[in-house]
N, C-alpha and C. Protein backbone atom coordinates (compact mmCIF):
# COMPACT_ATOMS: atom_id res chain seq x y z
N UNK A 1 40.65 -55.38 -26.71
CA UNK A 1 41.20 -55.21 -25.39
C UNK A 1 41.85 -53.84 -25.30
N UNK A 2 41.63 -53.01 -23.99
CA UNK A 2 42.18 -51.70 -23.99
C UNK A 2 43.55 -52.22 -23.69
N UNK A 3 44.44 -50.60 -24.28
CA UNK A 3 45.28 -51.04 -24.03
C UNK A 3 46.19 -50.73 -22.63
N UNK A 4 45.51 -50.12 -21.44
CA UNK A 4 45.47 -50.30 -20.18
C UNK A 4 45.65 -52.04 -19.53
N UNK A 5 44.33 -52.62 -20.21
CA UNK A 5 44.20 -53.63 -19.53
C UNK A 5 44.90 -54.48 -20.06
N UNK A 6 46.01 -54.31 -21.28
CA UNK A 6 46.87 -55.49 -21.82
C UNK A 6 48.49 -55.21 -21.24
N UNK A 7 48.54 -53.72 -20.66
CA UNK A 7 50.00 -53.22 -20.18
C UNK A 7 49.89 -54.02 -18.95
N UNK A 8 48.77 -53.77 -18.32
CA UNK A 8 48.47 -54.34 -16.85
C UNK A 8 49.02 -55.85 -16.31
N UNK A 9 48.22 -56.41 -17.69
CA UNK A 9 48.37 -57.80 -17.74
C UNK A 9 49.51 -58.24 -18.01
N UNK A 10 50.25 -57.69 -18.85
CA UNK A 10 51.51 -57.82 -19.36
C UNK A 10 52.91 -57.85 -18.40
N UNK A 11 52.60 -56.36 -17.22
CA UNK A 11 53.50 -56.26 -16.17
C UNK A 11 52.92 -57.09 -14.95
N UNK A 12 52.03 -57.73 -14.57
CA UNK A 12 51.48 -58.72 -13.75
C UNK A 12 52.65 -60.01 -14.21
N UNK A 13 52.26 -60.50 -15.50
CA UNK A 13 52.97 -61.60 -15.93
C UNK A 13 54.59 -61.54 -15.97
N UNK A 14 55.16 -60.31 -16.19
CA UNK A 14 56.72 -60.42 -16.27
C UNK A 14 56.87 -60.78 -14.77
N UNK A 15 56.02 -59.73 -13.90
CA UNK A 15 56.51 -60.26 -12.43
C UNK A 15 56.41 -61.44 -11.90
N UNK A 16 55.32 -62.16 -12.18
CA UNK A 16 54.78 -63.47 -11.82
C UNK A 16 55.79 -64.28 -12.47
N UNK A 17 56.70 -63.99 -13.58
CA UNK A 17 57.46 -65.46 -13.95
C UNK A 17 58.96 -65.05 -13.64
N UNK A 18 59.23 -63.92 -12.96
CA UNK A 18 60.70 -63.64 -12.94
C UNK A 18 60.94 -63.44 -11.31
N UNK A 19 59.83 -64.10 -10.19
CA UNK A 19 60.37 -63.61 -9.19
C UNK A 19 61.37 -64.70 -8.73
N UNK A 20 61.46 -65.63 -9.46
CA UNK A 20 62.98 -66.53 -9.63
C UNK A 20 64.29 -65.80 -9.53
N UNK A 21 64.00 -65.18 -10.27
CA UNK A 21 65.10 -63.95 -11.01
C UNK A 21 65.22 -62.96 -9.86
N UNK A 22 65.00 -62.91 -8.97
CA UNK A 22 64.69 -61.82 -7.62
C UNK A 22 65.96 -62.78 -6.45
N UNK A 23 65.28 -64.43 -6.71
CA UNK A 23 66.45 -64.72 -5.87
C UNK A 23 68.11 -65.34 -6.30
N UNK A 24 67.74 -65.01 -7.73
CA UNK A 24 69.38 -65.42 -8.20
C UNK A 24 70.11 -64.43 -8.39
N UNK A 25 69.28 -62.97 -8.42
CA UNK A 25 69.82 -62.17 -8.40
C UNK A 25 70.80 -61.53 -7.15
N UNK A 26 69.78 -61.92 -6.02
CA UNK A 26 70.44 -62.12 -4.55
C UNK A 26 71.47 -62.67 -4.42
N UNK A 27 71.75 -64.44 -5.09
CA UNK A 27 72.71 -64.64 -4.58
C UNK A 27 74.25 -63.99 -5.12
N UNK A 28 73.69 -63.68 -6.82
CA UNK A 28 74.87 -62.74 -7.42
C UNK A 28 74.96 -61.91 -6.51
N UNK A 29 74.75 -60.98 -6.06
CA UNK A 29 75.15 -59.68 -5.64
C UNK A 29 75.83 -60.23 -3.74
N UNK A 30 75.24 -61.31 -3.44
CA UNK A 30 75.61 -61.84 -2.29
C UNK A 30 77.34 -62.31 -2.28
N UNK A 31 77.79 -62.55 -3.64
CA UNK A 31 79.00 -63.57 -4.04
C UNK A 31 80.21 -61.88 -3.88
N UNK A 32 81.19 -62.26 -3.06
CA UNK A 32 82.21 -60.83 -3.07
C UNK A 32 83.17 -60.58 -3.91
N UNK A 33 83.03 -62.20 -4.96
CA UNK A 33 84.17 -61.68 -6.29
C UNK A 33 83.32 -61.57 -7.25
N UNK A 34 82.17 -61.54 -7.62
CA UNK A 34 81.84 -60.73 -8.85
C UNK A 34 81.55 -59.17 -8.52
N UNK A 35 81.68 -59.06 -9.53
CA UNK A 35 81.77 -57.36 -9.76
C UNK A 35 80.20 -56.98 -10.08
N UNK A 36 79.41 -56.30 -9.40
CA UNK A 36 78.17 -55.78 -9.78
C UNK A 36 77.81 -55.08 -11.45
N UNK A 37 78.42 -54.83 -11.64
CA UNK A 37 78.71 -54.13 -12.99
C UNK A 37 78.13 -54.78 -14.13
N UNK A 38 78.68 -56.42 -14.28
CA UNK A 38 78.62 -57.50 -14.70
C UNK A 38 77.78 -58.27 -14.42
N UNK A 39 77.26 -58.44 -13.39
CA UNK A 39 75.53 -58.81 -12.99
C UNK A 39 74.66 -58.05 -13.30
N UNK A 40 74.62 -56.76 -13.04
CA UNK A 40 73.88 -55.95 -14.15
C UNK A 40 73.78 -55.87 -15.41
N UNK A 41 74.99 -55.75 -15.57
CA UNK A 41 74.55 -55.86 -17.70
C UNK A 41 74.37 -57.51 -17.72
N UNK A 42 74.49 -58.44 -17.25
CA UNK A 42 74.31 -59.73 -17.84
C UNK A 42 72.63 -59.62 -17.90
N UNK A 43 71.79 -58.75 -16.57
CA UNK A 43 70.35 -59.27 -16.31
C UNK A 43 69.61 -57.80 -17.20
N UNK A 44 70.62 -57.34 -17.68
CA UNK A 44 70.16 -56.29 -18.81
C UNK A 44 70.07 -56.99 -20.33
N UNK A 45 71.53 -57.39 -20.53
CA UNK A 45 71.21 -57.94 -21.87
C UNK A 45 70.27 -59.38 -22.18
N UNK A 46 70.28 -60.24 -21.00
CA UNK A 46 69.52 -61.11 -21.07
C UNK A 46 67.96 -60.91 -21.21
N UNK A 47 67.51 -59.98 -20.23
CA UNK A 47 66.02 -59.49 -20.67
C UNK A 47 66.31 -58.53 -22.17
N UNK A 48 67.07 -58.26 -22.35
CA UNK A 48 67.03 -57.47 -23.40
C UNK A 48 67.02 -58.32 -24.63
N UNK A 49 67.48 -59.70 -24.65
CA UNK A 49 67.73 -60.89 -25.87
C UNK A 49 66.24 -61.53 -25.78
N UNK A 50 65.42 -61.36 -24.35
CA UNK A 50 64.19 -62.37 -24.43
C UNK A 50 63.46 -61.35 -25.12
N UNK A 51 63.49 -59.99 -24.48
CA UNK A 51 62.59 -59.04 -25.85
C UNK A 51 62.50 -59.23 -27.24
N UNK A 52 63.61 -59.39 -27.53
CA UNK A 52 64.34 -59.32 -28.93
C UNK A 52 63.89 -60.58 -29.70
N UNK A 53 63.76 -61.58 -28.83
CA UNK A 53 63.25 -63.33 -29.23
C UNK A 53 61.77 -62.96 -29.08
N UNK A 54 61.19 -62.24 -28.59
CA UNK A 54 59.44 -62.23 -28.26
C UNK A 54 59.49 -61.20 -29.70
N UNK A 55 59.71 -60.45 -29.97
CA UNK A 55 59.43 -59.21 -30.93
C UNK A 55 59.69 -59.95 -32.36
N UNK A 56 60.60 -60.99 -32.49
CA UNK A 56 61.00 -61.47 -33.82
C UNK A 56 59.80 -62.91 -33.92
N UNK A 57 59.41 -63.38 -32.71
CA UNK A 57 58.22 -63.94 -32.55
C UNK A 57 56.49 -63.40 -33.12
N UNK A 58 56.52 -62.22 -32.47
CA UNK A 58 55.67 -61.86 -32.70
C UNK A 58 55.26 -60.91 -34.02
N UNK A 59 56.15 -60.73 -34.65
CA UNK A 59 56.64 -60.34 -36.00
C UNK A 59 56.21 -61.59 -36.98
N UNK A 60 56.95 -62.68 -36.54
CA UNK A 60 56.65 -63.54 -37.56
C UNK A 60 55.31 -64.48 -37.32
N UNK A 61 54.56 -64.07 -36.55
CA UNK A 61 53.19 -64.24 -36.32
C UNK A 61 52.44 -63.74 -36.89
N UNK A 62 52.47 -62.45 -37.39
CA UNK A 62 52.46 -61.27 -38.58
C UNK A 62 52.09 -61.75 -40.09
N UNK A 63 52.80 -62.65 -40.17
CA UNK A 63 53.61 -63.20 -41.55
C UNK A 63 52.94 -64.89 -41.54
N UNK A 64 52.94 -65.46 -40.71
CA UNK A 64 52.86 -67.06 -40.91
C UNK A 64 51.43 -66.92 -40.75
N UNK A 65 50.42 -67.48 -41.54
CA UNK A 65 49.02 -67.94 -41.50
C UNK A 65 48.66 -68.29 -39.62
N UNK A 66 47.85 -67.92 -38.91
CA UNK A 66 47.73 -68.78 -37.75
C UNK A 66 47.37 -69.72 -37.52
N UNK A 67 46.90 -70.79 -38.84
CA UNK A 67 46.62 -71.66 -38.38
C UNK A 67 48.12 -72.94 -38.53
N UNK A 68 48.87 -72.41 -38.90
CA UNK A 68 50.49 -73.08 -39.58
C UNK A 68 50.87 -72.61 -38.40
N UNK A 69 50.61 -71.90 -36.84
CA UNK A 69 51.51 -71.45 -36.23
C UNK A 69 52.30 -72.66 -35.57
N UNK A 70 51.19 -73.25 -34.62
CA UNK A 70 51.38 -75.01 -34.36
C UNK A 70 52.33 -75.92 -34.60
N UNK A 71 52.40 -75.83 -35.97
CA UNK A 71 53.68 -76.40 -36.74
C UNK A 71 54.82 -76.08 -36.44
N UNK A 72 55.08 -74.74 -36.12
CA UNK A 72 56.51 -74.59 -35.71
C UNK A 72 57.13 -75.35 -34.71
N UNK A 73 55.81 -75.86 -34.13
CA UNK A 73 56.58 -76.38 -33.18
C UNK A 73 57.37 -77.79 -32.87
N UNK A 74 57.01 -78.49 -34.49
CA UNK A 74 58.14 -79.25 -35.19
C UNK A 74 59.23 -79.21 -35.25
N UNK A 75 59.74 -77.79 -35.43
CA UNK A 75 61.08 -77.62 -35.24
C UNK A 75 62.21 -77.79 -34.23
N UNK A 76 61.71 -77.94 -33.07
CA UNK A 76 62.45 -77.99 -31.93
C UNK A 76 62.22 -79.61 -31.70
N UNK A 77 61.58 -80.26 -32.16
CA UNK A 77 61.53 -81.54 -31.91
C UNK A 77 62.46 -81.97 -32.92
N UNK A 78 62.38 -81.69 -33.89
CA UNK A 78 63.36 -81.85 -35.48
C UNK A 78 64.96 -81.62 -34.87
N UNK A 79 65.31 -80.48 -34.06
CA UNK A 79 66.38 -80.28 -33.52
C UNK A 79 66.77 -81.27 -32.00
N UNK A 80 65.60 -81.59 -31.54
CA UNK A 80 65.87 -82.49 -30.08
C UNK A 80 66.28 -84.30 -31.01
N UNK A 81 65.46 -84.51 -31.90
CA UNK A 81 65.66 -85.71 -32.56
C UNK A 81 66.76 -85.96 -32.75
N UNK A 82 67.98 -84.85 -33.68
CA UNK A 82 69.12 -84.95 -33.86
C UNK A 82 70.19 -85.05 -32.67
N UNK A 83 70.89 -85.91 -32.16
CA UNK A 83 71.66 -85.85 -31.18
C UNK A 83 72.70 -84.54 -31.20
N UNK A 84 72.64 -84.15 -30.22
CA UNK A 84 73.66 -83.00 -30.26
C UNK A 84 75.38 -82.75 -30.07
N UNK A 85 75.69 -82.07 -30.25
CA UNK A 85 77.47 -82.61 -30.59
C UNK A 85 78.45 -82.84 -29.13
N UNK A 86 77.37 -82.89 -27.89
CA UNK A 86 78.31 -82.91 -27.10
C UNK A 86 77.90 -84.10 -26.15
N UNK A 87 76.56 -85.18 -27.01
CA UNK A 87 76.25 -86.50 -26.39
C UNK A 87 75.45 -86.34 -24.82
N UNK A 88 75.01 -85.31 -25.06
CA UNK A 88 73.99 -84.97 -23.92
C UNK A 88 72.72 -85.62 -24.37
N UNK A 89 71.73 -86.48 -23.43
CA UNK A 89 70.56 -86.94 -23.38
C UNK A 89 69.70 -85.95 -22.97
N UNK A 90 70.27 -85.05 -22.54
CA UNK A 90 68.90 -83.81 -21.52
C UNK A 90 67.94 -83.02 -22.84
N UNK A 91 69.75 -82.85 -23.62
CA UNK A 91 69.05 -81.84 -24.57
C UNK A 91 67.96 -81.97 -25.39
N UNK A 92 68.17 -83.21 -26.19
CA UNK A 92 67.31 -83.65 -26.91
C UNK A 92 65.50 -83.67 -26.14
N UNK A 93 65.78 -83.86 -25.15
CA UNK A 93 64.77 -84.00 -24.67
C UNK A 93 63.66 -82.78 -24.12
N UNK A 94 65.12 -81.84 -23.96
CA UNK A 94 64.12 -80.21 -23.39
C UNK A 94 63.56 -79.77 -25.13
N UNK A 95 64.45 -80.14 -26.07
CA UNK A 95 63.85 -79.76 -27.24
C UNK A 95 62.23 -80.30 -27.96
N UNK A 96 62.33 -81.90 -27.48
CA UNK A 96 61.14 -82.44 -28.18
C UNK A 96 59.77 -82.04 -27.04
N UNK A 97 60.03 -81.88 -25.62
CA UNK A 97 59.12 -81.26 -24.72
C UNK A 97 59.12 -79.70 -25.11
N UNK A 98 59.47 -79.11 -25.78
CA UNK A 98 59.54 -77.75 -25.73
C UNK A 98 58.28 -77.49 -27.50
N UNK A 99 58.98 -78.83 -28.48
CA UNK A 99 58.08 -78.82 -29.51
C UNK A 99 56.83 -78.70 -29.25
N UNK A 100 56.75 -80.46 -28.31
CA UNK A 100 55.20 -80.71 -28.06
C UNK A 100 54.54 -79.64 -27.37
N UNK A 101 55.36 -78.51 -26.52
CA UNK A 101 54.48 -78.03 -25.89
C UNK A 101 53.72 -76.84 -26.44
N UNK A 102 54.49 -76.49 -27.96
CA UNK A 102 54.20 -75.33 -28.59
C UNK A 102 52.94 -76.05 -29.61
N UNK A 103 53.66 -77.12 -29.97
CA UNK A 103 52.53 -77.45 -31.03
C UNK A 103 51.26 -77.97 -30.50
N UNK A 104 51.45 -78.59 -29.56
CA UNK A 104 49.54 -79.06 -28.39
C UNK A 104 49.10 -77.62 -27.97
N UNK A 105 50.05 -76.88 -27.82
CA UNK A 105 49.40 -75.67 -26.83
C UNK A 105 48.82 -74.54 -27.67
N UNK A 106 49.37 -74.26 -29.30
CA UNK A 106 49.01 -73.12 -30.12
C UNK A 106 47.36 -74.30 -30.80
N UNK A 107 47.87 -75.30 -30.56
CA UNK A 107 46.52 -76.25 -31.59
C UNK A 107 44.98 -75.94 -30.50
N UNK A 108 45.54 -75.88 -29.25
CA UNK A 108 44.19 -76.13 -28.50
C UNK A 108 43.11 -74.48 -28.25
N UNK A 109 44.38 -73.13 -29.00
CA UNK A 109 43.73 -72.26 -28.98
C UNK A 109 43.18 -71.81 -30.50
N UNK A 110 42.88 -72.89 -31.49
CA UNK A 110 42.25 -73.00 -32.71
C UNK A 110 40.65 -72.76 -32.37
């Protein structure tokens, strides 16, 4: 794949999943006691932590066999299984949907 047509694709997709992020950003800047300053660096460092989680991702994609990738996605079910310390039912549950969805979804591109 050139690498034209993977930048392309790449800035298509950030836009396509963050135009959420277009209207929460609205209502921050809409609100007259926060300080802009602070909505900015929050939607700085936050894209800046999902980079940082995709790059240590894709690093250790590098490193793990691809066909073991799948598996990881045990882990978040391993962590949803365990009740969490503050007796929330949600959590457990975004964790074991978050497993299954890594481990069905990396298996079906085998």
């Amino acid at each position: 794949m050139q690498i034209s047509t993977a930048l392309s694709r790449a800035i298509v997709a950030f836009a396509a999943t963050n135009l959420d992020d277009i209207f929460v950003l609205t209502f921050f800047f809409a609100q007259k006691n926060l300080q802009i300053w602070r909505v900015v660096l929050g939607q700085y460092l936050g894209i800046g932590g999902l980079i940082l989680v995709s790059l240590v991702g894709f690093l250790a994609s590098l490193i793990i066999p691809y066909k073991w990738i799948g598996f990881l996605g045990l882990i978040p079910i391993a962590i949803g299984i365990r009740k969490d310390r503050y007796g929330h039912i949600l959590v457990p549950f975004i964790f074991i949907g978050l497993g299954l969805y890594i481990l069905f979804g990396s298996q079906s591109r085998l």
